[in-house]
Protein backbone atom coordinates (compact mmCIF):
# COMPACT_ATOMS: atom_id res chain seq x y z
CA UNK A 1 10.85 56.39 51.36
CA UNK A 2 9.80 52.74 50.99
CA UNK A 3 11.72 49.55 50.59
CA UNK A 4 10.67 46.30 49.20
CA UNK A 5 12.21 43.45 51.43
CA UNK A 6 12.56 40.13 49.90
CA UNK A 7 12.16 37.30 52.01
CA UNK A 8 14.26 34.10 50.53
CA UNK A 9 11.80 31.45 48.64
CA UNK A 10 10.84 28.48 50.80
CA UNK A 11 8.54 25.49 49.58
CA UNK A 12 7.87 22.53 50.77
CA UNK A 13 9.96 20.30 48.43
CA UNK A 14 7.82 17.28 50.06
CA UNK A 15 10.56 17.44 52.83
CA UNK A 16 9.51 20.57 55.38
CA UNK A 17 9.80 23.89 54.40
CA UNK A 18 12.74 25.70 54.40
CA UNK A 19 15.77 26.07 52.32
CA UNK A 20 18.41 23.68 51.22
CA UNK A 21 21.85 23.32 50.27
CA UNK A 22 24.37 20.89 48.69
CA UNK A 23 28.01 21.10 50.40
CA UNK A 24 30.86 19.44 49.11
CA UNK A 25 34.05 18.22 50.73
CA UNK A 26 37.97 18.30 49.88
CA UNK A 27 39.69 15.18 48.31
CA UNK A 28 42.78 13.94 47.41
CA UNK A 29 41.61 11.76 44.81
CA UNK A 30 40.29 14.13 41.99
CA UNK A 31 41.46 17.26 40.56
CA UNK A 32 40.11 20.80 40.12
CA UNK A 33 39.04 20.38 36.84
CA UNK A 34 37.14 17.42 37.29
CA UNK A 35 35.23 18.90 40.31
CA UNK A 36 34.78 22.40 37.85
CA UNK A 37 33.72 20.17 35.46
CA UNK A 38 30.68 18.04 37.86
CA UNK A 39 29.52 21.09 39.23
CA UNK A 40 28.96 22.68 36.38
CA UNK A 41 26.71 19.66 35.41
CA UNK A 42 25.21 19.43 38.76
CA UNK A 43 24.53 23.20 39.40
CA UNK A 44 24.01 24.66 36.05
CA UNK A 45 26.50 27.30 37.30
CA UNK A 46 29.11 29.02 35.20
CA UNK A 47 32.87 28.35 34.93
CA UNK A 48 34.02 30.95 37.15
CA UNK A 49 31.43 30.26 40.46
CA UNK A 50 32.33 26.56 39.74
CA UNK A 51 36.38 27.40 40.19
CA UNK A 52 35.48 30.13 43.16
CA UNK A 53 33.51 26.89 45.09
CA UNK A 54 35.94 24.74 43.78
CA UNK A 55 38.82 26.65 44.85
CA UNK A 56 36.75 27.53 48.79
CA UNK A 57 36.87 23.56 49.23
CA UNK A 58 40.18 23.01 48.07
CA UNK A 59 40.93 25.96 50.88
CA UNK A 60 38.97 25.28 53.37
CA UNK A 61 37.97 21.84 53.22
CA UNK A 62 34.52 22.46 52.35
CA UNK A 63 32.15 24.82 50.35
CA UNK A 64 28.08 25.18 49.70
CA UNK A 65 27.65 24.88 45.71
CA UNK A 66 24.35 24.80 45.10
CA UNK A 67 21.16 26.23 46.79
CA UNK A 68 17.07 25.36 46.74
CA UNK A 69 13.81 25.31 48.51
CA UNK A 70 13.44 21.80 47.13
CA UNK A 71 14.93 19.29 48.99
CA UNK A 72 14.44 16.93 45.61
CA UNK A 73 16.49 19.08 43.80
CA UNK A 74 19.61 19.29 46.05
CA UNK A 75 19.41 15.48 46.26
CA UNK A 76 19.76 15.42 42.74
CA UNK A 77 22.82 17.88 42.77
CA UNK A 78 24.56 16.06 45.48
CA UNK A 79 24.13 12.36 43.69
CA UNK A 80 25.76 13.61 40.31
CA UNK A 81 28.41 15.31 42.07
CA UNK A 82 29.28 12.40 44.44
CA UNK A 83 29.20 10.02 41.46
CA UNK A 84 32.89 11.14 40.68
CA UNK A 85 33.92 10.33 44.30
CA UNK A 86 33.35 13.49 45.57
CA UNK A 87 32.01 13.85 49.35
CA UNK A 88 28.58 16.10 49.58
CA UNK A 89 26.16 16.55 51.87
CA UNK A 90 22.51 18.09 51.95
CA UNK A 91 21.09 20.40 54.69
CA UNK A 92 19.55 22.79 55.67
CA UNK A 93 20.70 26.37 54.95
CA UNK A 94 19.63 27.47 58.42
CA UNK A 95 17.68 26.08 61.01
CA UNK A 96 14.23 27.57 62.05
């Protein structure tokens, strides 16, 4: 019997290869529905992974929300969702 393994995409991005992510922090300063709300517009994701990542930051102080080989593209996540005051950061997904 054969299996097809799927090895995650990678591209360069202009920034290295490897993938990416976008993690956001806990805050006291806006609510759940805003942060829903931005990630949704970030992401592109659906209401209910928006609450779920919501709701893992709210938890435990942090969550990944959004995932790419393109550095570019996580930037861009990470500046709309920090534009309501909420604290992100991109890196790596794993190290090499």
């Amino acid at each position: 019997m054969s299996h097809t393994v799927l090895e995650p995409a990678t591209t360069d991005g202009g920034t290295g290869s490897g993938r990416w992510m976008v993690v956001i922090f806990n805050n006291d300063t806006n609510s759940m529905d805003e942060v829903v709300e931005i990630l949704i517009r970030a992401t592109g994701c659906g209401v209910e992974e928006a609450m779920i990542e919501m709701w893992e930051a709210h938890t435990y102080g942090k969550a990944p929300v959004h995932f790419s080989g393109d550095r570019t593209e996580c930037d861009t996540a990470a500046a709309i969702i920090s534009s309501i005051g909420v604290k992100t950061e991109v890196a790596r997904e794993w190290e090499d």
